[in-house]
N, C-alpha and C. Protein backbone atom coordinates (compact mmCIF):
# COMPACT_ATOMS: atom_id res chain seq x y z
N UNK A 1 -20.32 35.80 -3.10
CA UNK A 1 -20.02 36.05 -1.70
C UNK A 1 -18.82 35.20 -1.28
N UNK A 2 -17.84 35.62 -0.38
CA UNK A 2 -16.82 34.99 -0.10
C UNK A 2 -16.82 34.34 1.62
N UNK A 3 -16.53 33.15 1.82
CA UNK A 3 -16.60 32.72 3.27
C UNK A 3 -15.01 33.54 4.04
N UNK A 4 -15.78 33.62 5.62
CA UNK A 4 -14.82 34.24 6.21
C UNK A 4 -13.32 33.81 6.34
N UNK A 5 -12.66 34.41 6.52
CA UNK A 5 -11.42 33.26 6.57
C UNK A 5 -10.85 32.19 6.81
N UNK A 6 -11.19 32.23 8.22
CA UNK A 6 -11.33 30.73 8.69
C UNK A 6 -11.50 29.39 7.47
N UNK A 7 -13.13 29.82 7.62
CA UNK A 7 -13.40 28.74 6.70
C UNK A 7 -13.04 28.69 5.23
N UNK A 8 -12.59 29.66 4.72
CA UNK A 8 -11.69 29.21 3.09
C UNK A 8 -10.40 28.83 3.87
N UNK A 9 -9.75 28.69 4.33
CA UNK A 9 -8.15 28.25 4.57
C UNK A 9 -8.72 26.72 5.09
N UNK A 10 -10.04 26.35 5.59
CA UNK A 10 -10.32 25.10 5.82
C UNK A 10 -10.53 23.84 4.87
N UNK A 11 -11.41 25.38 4.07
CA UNK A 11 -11.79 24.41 2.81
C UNK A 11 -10.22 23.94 1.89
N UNK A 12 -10.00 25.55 1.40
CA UNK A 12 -8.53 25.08 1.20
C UNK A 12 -7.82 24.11 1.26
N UNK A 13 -7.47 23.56 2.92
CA UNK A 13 -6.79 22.13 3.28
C UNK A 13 -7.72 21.27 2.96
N UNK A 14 -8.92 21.10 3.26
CA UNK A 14 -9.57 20.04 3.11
C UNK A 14 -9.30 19.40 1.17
N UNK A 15 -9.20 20.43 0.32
CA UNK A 15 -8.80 20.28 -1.31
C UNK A 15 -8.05 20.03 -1.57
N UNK A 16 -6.35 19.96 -0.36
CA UNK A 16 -5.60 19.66 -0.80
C UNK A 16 -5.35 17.67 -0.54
N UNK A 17 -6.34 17.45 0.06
CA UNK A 17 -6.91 15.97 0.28
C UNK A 17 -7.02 15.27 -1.15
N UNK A 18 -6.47 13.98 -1.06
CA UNK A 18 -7.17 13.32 -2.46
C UNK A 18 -8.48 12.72 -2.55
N UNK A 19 -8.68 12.79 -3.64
CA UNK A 19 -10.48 12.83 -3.77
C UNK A 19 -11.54 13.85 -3.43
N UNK A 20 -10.56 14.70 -2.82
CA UNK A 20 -11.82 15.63 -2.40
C UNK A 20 -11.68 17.19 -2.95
N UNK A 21 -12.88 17.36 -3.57
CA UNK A 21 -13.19 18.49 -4.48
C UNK A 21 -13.81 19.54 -3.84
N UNK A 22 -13.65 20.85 -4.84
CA UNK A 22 -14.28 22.46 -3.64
C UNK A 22 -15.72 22.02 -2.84
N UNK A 23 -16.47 21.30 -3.58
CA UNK A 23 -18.04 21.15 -2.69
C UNK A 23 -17.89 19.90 -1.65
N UNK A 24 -17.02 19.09 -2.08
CA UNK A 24 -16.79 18.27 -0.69
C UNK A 24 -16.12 18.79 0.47
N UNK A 25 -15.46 19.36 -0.05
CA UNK A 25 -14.48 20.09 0.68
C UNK A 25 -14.88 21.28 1.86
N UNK A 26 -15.88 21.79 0.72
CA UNK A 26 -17.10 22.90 1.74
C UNK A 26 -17.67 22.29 2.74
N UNK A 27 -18.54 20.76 2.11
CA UNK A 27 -19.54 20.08 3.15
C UNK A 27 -18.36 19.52 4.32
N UNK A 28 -16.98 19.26 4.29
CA UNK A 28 -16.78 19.08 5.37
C UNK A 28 -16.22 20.44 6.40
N UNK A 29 -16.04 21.31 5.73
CA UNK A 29 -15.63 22.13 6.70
C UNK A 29 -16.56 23.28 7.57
N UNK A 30 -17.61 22.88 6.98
CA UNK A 30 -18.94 23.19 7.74
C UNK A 30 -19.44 21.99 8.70
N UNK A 31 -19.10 21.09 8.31
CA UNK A 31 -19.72 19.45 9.25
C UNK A 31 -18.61 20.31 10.34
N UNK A 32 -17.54 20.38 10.01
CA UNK A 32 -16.39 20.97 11.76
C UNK A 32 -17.31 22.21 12.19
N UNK A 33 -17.42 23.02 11.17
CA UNK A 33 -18.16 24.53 12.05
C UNK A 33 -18.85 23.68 13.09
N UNK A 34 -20.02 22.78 12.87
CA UNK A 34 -21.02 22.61 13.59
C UNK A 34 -20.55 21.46 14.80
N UNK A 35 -19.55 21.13 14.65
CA UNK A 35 -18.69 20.06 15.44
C UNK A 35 -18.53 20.81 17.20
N UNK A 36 -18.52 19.92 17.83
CA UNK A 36 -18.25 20.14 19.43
C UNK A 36 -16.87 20.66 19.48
N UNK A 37 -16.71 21.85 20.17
CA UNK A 37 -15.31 21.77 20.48
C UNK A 37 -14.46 20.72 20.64
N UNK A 38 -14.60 20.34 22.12
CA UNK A 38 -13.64 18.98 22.03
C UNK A 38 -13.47 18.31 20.74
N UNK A 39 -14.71 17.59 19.91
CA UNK A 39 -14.40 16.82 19.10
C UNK A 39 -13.37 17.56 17.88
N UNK A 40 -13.64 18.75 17.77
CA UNK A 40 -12.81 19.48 16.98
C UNK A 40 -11.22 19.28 17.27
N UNK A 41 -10.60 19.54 18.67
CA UNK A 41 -9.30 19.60 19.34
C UNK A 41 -9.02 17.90 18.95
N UNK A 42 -9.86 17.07 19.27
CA UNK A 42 -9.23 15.65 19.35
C UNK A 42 -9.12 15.11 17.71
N UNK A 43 -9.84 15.64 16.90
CA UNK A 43 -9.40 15.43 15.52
C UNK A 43 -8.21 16.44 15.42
N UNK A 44 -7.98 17.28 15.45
CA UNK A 44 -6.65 18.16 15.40
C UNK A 44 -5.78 17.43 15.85
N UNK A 45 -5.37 16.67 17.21
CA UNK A 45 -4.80 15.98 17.88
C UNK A 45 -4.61 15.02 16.54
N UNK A 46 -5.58 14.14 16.66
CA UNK A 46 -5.39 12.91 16.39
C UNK A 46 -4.19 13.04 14.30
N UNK A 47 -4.78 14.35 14.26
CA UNK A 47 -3.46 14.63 12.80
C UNK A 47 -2.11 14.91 12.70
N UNK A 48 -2.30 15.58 14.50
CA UNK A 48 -1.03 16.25 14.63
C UNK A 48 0.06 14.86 14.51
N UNK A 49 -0.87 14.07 15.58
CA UNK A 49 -0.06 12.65 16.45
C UNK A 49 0.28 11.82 15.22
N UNK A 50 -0.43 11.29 13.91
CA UNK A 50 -0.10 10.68 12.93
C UNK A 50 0.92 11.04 12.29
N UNK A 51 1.36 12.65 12.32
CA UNK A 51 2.41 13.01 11.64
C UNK A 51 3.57 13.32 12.63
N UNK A 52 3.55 13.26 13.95
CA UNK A 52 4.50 13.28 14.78
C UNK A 52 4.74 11.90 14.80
N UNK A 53 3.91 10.93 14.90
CA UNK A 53 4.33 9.48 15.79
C UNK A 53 4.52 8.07 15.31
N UNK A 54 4.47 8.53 13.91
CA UNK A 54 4.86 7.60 12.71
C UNK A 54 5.65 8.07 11.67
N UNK A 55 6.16 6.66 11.66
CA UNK A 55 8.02 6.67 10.99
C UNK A 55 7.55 5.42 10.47
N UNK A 56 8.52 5.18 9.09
CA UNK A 56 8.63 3.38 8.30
C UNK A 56 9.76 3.01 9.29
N UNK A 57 9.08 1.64 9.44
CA UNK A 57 9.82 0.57 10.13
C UNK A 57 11.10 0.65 9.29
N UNK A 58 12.45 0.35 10.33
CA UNK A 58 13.70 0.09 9.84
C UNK A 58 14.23 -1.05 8.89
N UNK A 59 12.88 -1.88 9.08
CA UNK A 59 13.14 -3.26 8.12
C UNK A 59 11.97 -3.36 7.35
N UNK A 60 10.89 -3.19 6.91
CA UNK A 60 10.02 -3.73 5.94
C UNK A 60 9.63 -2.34 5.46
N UNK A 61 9.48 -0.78 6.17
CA UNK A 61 9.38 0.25 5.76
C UNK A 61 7.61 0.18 5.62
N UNK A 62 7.00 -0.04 6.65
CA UNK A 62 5.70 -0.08 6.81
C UNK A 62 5.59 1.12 7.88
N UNK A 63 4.64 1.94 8.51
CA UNK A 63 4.88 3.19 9.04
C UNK A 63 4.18 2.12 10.22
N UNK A 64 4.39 2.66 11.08
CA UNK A 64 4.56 2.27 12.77
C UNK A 64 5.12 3.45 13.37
N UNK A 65 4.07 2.70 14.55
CA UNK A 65 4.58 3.58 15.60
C UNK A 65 5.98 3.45 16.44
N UNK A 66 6.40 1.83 16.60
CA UNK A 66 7.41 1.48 17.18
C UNK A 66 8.63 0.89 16.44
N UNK A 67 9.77 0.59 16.97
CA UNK A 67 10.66 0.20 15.62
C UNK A 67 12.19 -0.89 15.67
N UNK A 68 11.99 -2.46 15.14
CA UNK A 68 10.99 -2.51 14.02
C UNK A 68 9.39 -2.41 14.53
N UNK A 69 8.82 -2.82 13.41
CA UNK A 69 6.90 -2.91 13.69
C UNK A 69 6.92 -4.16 14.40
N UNK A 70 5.38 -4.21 14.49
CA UNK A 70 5.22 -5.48 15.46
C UNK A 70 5.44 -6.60 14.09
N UNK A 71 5.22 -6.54 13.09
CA UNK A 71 4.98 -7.71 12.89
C UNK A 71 6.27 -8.14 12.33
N UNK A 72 7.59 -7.15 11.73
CA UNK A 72 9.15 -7.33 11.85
C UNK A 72 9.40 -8.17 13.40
N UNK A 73 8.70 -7.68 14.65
CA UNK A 73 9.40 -8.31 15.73
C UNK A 73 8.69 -9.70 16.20
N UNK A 74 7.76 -10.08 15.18
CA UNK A 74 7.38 -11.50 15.31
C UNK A 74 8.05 -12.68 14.80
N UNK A 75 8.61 -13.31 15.91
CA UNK A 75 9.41 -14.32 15.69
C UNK A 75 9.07 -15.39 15.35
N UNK A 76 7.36 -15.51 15.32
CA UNK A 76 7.23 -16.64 14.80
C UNK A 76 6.26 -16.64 13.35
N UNK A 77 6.69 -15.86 12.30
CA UNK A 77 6.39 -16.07 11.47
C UNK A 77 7.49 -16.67 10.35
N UNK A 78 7.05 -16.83 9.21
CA UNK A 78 8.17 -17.58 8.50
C UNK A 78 9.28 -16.44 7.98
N UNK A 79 10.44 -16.80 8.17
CA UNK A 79 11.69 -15.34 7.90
C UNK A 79 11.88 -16.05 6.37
N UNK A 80 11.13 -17.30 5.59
CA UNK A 80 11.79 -17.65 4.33
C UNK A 80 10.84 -17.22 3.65
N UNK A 81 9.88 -16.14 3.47
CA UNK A 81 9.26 -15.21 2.43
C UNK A 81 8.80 -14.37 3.05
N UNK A 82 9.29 -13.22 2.18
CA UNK A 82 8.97 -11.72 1.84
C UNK A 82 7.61 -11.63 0.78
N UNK A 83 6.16 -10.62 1.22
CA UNK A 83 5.20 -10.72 0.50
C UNK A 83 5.54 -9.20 0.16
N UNK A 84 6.19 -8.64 -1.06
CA UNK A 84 5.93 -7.47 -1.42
C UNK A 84 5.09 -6.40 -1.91
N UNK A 85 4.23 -5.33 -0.71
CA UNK A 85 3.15 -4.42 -1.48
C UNK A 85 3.62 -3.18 -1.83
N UNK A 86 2.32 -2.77 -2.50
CA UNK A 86 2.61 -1.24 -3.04
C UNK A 86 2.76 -0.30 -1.44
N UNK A 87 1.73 -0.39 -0.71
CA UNK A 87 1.07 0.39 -0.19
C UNK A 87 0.90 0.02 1.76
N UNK A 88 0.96 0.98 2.99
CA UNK A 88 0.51 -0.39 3.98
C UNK A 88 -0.83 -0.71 4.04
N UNK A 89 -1.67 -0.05 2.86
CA UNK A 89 -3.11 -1.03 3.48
C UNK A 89 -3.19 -1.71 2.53
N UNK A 90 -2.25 -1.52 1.63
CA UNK A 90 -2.39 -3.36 1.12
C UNK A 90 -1.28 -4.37 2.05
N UNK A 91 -0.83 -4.24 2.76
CA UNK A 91 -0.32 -4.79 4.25
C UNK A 91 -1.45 -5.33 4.68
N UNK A 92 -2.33 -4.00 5.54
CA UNK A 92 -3.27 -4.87 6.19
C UNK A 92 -4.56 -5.43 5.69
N UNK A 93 -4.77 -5.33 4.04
CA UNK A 93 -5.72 -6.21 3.36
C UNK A 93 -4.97 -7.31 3.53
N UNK A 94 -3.79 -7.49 3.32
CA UNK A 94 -2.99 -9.22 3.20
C UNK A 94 -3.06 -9.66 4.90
N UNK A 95 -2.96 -9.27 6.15
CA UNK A 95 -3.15 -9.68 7.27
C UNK A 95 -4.41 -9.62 7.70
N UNK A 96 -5.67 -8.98 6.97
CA UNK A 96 -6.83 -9.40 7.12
C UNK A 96 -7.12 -11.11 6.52
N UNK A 97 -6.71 -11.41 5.82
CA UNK A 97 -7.28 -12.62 5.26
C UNK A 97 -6.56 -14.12 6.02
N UNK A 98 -5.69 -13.60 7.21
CA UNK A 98 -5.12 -14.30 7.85
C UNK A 98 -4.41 -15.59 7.51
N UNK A 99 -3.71 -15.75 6.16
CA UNK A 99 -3.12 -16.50 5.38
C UNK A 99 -2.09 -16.50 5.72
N UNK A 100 -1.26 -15.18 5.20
CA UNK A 100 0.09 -15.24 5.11
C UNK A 100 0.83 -15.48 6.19
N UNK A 101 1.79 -16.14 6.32
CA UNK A 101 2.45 -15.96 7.82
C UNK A 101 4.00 -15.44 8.25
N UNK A 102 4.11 -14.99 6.58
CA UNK A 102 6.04 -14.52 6.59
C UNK A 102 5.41 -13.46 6.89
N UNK A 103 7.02 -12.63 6.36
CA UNK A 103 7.34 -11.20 6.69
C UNK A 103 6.69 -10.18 5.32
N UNK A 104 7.02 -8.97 5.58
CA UNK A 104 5.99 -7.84 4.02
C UNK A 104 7.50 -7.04 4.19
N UNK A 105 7.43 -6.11 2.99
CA UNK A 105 8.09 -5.45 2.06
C UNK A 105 7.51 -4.63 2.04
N UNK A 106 6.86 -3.17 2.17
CA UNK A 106 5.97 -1.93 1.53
C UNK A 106 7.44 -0.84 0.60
N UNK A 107 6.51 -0.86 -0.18
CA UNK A 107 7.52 -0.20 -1.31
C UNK A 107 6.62 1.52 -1.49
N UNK A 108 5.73 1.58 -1.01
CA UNK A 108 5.42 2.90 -1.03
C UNK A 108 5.51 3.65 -2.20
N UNK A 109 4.27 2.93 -3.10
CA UNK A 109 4.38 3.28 -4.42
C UNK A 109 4.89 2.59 -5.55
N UNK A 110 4.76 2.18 -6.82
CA UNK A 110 5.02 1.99 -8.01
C UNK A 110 5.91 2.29 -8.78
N UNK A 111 6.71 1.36 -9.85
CA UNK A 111 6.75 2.29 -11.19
C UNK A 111 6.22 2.79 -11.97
N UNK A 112 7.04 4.37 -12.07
CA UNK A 112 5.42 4.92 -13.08
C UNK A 112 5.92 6.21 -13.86
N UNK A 113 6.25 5.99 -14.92
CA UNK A 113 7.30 6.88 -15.69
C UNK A 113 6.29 8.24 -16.11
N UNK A 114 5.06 7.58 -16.31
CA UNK A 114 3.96 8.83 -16.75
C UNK A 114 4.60 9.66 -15.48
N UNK A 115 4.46 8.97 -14.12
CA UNK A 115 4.32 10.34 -13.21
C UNK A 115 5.60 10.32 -12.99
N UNK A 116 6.13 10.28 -13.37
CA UNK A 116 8.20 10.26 -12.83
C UNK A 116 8.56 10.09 -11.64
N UNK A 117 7.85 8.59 -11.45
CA UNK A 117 8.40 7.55 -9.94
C UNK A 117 9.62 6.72 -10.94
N UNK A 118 10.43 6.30 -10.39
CA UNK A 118 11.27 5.28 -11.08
C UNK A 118 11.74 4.45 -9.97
N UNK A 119 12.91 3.60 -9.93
CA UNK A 119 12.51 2.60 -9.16
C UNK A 119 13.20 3.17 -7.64
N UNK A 120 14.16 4.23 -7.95
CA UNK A 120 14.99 5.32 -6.70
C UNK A 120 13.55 5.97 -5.95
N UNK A 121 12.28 6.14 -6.75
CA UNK A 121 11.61 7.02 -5.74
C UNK A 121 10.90 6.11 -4.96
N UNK A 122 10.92 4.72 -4.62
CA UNK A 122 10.04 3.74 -4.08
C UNK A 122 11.29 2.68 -3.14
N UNK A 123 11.05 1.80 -2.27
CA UNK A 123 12.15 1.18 -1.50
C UNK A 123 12.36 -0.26 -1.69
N UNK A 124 12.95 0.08 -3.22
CA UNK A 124 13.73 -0.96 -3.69
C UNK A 124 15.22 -1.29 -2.79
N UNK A 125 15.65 -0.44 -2.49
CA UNK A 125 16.74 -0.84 -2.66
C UNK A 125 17.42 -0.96 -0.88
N UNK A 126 15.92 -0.72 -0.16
CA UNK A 126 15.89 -1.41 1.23
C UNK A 126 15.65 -3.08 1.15
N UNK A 127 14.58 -3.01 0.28
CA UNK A 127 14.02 -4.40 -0.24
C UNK A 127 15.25 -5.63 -0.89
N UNK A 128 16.57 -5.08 -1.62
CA UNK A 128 17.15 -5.96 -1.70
C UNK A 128 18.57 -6.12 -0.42
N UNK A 129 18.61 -5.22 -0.21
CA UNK A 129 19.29 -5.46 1.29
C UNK A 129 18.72 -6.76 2.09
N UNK A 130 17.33 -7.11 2.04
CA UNK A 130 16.88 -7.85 3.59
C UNK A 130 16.82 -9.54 2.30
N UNK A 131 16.89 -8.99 0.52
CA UNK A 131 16.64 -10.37 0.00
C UNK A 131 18.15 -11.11 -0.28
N UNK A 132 19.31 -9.96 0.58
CA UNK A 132 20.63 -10.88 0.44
C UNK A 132 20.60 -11.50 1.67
N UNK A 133 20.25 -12.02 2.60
CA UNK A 133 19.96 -12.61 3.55
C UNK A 133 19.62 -14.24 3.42
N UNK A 134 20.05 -15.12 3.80
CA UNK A 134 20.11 -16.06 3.53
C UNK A 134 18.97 -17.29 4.15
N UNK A 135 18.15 -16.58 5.03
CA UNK A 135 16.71 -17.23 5.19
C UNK A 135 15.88 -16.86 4.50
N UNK A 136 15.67 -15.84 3.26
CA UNK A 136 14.76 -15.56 2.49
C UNK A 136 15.12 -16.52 0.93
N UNK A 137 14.09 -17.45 1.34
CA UNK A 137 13.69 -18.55 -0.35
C UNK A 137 12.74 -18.09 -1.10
N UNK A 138 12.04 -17.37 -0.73
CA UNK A 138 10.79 -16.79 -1.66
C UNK A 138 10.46 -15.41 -1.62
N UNK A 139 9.83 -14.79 -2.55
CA UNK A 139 9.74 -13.09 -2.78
C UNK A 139 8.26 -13.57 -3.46
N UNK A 140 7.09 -13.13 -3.03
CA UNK A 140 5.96 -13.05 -3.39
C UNK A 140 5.74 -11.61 -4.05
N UNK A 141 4.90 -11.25 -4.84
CA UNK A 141 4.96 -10.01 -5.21
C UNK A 141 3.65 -9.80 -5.38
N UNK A 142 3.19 -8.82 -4.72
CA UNK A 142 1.46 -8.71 -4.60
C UNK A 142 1.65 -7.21 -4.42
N UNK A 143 1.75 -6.21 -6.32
CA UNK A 143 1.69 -5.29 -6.22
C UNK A 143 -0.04 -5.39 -7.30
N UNK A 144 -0.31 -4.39 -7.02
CA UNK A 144 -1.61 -4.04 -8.05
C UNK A 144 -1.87 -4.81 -9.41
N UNK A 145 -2.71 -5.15 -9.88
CA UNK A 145 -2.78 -5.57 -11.25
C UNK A 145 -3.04 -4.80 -11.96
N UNK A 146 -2.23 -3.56 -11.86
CA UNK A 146 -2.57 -2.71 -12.95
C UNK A 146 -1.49 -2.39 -13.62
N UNK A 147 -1.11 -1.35 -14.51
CA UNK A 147 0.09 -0.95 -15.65
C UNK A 147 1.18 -0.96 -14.57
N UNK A 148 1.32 0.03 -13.45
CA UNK A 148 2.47 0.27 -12.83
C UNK A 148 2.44 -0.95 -12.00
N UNK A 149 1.30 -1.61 -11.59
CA UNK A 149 1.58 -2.70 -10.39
C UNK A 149 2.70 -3.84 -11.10
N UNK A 150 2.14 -4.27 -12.59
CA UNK A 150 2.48 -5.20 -13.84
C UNK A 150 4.68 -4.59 -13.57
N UNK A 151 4.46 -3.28 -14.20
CA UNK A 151 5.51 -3.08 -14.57
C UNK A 151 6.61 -3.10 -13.43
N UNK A 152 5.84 -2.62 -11.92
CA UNK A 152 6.86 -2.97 -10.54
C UNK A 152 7.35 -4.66 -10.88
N UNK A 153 6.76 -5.33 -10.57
CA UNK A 153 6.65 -6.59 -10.25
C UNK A 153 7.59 -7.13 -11.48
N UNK A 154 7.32 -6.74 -12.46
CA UNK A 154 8.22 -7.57 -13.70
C UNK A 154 9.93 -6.95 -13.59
N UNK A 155 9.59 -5.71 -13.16
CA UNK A 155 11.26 -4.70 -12.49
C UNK A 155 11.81 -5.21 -11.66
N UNK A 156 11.24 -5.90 -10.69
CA UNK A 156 11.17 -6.79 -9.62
C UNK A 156 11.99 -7.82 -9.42
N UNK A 157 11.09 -8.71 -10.64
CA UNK A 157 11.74 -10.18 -10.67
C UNK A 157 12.88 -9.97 -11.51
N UNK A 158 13.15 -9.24 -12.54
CA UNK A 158 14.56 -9.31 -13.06
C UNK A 158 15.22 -8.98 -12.25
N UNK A 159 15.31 -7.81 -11.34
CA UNK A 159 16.29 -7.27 -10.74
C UNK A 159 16.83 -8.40 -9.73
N UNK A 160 16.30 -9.33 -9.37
CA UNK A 160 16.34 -10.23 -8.28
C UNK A 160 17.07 -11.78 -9.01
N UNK A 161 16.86 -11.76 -10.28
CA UNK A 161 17.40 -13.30 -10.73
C UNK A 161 18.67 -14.02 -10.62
N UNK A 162 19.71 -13.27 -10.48
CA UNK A 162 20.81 -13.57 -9.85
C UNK A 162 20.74 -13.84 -8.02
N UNK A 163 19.55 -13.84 -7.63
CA UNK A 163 19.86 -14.04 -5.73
C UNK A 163 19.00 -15.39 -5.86
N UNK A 164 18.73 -16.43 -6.16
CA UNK A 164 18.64 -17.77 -6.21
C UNK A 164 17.21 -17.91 -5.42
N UNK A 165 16.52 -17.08 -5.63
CA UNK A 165 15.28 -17.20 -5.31
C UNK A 165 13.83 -17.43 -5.77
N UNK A 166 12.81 -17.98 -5.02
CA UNK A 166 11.54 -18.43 -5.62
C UNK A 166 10.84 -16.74 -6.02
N UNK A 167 10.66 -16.74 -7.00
CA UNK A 167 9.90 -14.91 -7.08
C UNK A 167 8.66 -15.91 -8.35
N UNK A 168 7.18 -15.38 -6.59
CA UNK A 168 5.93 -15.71 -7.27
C UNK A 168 4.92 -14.62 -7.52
N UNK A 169 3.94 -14.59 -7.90
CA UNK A 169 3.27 -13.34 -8.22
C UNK A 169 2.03 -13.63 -7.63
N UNK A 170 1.32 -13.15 -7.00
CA UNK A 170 -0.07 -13.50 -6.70
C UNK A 170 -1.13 -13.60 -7.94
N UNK A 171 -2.18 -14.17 -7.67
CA UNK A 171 -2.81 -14.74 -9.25
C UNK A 171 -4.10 -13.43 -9.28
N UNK A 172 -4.27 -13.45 -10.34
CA UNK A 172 -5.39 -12.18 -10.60
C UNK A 172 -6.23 -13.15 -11.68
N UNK A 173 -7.69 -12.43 -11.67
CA UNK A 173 -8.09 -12.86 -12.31
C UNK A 173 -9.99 -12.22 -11.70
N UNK A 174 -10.71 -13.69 -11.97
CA UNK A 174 -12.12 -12.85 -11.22
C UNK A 174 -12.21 -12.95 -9.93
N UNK A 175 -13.27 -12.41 -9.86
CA UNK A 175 -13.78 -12.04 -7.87
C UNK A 175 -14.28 -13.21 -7.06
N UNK A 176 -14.37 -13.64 -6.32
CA UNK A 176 -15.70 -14.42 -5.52
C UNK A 176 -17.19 -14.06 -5.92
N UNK A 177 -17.53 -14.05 -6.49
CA UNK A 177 -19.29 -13.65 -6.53
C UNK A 177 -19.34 -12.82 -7.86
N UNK A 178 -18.09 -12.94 -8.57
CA UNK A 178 -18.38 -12.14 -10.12
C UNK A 178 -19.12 -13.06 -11.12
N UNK A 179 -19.28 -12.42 -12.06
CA UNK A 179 -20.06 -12.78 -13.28
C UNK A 179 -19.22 -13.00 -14.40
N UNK A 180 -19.14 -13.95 -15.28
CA UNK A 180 -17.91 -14.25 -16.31
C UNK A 180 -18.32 -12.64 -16.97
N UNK A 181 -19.82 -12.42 -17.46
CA UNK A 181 -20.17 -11.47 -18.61
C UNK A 181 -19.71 -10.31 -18.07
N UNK A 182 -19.61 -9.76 -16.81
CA UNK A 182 -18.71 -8.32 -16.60
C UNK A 182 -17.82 -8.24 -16.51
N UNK A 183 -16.71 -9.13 -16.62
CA UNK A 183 -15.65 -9.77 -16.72
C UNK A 183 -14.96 -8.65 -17.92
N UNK A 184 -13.63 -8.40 -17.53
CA UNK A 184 -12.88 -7.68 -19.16
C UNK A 184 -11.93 -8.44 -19.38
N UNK A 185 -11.65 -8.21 -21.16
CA UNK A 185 -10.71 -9.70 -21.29
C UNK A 185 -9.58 -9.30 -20.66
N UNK A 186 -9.04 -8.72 -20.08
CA UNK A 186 -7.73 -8.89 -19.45
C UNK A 186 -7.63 -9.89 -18.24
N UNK A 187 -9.10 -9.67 -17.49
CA UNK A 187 -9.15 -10.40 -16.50
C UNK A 187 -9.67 -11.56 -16.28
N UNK A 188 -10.58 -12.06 -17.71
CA UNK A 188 -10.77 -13.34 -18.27
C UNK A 188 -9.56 -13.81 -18.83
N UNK A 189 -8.55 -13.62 -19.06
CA UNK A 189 -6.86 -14.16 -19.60
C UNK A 189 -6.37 -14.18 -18.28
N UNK A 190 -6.15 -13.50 -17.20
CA UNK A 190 -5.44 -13.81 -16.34
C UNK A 190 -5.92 -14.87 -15.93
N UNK A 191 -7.62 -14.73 -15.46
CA UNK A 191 -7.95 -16.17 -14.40
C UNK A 191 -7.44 -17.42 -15.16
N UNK A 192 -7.72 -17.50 -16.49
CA UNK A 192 -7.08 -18.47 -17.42
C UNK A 192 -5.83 -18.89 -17.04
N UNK A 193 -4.91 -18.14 -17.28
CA UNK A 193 -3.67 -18.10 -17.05
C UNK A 193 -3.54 -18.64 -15.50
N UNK A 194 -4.38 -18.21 -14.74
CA UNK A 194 -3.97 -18.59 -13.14
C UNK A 194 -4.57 -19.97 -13.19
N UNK A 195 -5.52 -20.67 -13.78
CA UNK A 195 -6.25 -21.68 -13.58
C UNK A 195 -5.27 -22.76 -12.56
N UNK A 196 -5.74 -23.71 -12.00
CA UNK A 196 -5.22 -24.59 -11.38
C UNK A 196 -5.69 -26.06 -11.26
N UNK A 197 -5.34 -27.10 -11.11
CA UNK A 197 -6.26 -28.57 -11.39
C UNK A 197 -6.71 -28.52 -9.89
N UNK A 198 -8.15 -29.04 -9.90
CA UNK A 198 -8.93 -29.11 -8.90
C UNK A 198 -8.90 -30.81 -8.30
């Protein structure tokens, strides 16, 4: 049996979502059938407005609504390091932990030759524009610890060794509340490697 139109062109979009497969995809577009009007219009709204009312900031290339972002127009954080992420919610995982107090970098993605990103399809080359600037002493680099996060970050620091700068890497290794035994050796060598005297 085939659903009426409506709802396959729903499901449809809903598949073209990541992570979400034909039966997820079904269960949500039946959760809308049964949805309140209004609430229906104000989720419509609220997709339209994300893709009308956000743009990357002119300087760190984080999506905002205003421009630069708020936290480009905070003057009182430190202008002598740049914390570079993949992504902006790895932005606001790093301003959740209320540490950092410079400026961010979003590069919007990786190197990643499997999928044919290279370093033109990501914003490198906004990123060294703001590191010829002469209040930036440090370049933190807090991309993923994974193959492409590894391989950004090492693309990274070479490309940068001629601008006389501190380029640090954030430390990887285990969790707060992990267990050495579920531990994989990659990530038993890093914490190693990160160790520090207490």
């Amino acid at each position: 049996m085939h659903y009426p139109e409506p709802i396959s062109k729903l499901i449809d979009a809903f598949t073209r979502l990541p992570g979400v497969g034909p039966k997820t995809a079904g269960r949500l577009a039946f959760h809308v059938l049964r949805m309140k009007e209004e609430d229906v219009l104000d989720f419509a709204k609220a997709l339209v407005n994300v893709k009308r009312n956000l743009h990357y900031c002119s300087v760190c290339c984080n999506i905002t609504d205003i421009d630069p972002c708020r936290i480009c127009q905070d003057k009182s954080r430190d202008a002598s390091v740049i914390c570079v992420v993949q992504e902006p919610k790895d932005l606001v995982a790093m301003e959740r932990t209320r540490e950092f107090d410079g400026y961010y970098h979003v590069l919007h993605g990786a190197i990643s030759p499997m999928e044919g990103i290279g370093p033109d399809q990501i914003h490198i080359a906004e990123l060294l524009k703001r590191l010829g600037d002469e209040q930036v002493k440090e370049m933190i680099l807090a991309t993923n610890p994974n193959i492409e996060g590894e391989a950004t970050a090492m693309y990274l620091s070479r490309l940068v060794k001629g601008f006389g700068l501190k380029v640090t890497r954030i430390a990887h290794g285990l969790p707060v509340g992990g267990d050495l035994e579920y531990a994989d050796e990659v990530t038993l060598t890093k914490a190693l490697e990160g160790r520090r005297e207490i």
